[in-house]
Protein backbone atom coordinates (compact mmCIF):
# COMPACT_ATOMS: atom_id res chain seq x y z
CA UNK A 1 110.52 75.41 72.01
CA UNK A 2 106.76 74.90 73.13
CA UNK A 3 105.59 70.73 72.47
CA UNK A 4 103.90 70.06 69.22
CA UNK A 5 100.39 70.05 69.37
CA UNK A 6 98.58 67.02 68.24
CA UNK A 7 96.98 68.03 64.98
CA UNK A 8 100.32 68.93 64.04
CA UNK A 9 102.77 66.14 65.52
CA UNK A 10 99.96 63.59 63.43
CA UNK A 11 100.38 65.60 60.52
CA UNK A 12 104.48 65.38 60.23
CA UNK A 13 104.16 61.71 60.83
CA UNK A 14 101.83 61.78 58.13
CA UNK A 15 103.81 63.67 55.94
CA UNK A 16 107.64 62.35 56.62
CA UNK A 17 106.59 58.94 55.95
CA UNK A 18 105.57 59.68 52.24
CA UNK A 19 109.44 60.20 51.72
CA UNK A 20 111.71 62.75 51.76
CA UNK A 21 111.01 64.07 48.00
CA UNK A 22 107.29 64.43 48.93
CA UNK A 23 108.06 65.82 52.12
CA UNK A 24 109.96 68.61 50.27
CA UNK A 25 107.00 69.11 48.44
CA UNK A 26 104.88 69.99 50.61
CA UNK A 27 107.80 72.41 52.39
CA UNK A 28 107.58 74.24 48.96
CA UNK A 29 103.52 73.89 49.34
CA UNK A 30 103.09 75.83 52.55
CA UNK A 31 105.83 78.50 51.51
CA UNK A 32 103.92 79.31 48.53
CA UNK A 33 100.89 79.14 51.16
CA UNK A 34 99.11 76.10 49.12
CA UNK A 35 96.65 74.56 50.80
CA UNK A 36 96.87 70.54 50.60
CA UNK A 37 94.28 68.09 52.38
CA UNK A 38 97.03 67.00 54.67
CA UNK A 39 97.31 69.93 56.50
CA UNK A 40 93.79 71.85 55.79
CA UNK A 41 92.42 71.33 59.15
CA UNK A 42 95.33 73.04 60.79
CA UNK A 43 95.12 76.89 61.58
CA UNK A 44 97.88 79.33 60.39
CA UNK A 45 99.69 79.17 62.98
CA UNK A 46 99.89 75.67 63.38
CA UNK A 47 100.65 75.18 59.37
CA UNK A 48 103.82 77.85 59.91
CA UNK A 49 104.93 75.26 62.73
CA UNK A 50 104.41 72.38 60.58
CA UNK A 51 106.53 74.21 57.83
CA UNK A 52 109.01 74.86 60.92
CA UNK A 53 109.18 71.78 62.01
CA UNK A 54 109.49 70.09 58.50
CA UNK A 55 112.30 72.40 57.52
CA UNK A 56 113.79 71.12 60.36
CA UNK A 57 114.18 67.52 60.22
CA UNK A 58 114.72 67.89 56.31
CA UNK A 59 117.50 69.98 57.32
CA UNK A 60 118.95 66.59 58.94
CA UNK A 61 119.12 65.14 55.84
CA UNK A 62 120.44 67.84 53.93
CA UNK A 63 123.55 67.87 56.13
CA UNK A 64 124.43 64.16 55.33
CA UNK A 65 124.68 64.77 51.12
């Protein structure tokens, strides 16, 4: 997989350390294609690898319950 770019590494940081029930919030946000002010400088592309990588490390936790 390519690296992150910048906007969009900041923006998980951002993101995962508001918790895991608000990071699954904004999972369901960008699947219904919300727009949130977390994320509304990032292009399309860049907001489906946010969701992409966000699935991902929830997907971590999921594993452990």
């Amino acid at each position: 997989m390519t690296e992150l770019p910048p906007e969009v590494e900041l923006t998980i940081d951002a993101i995962c350390a508001l918790g895991c029930d608000v990071v699954s919030g904004y999972i369901t946000a960008l699947q219904n294609g919300e727009v949130r002010p977390e994320y509304r400088s990032l292009d399309a592309s860049q907001r489906a690898r946010l969701l992409q990588e966000l699935r991902s490390i929830m997907s971590v936790y999921e594993d452990k319950s």
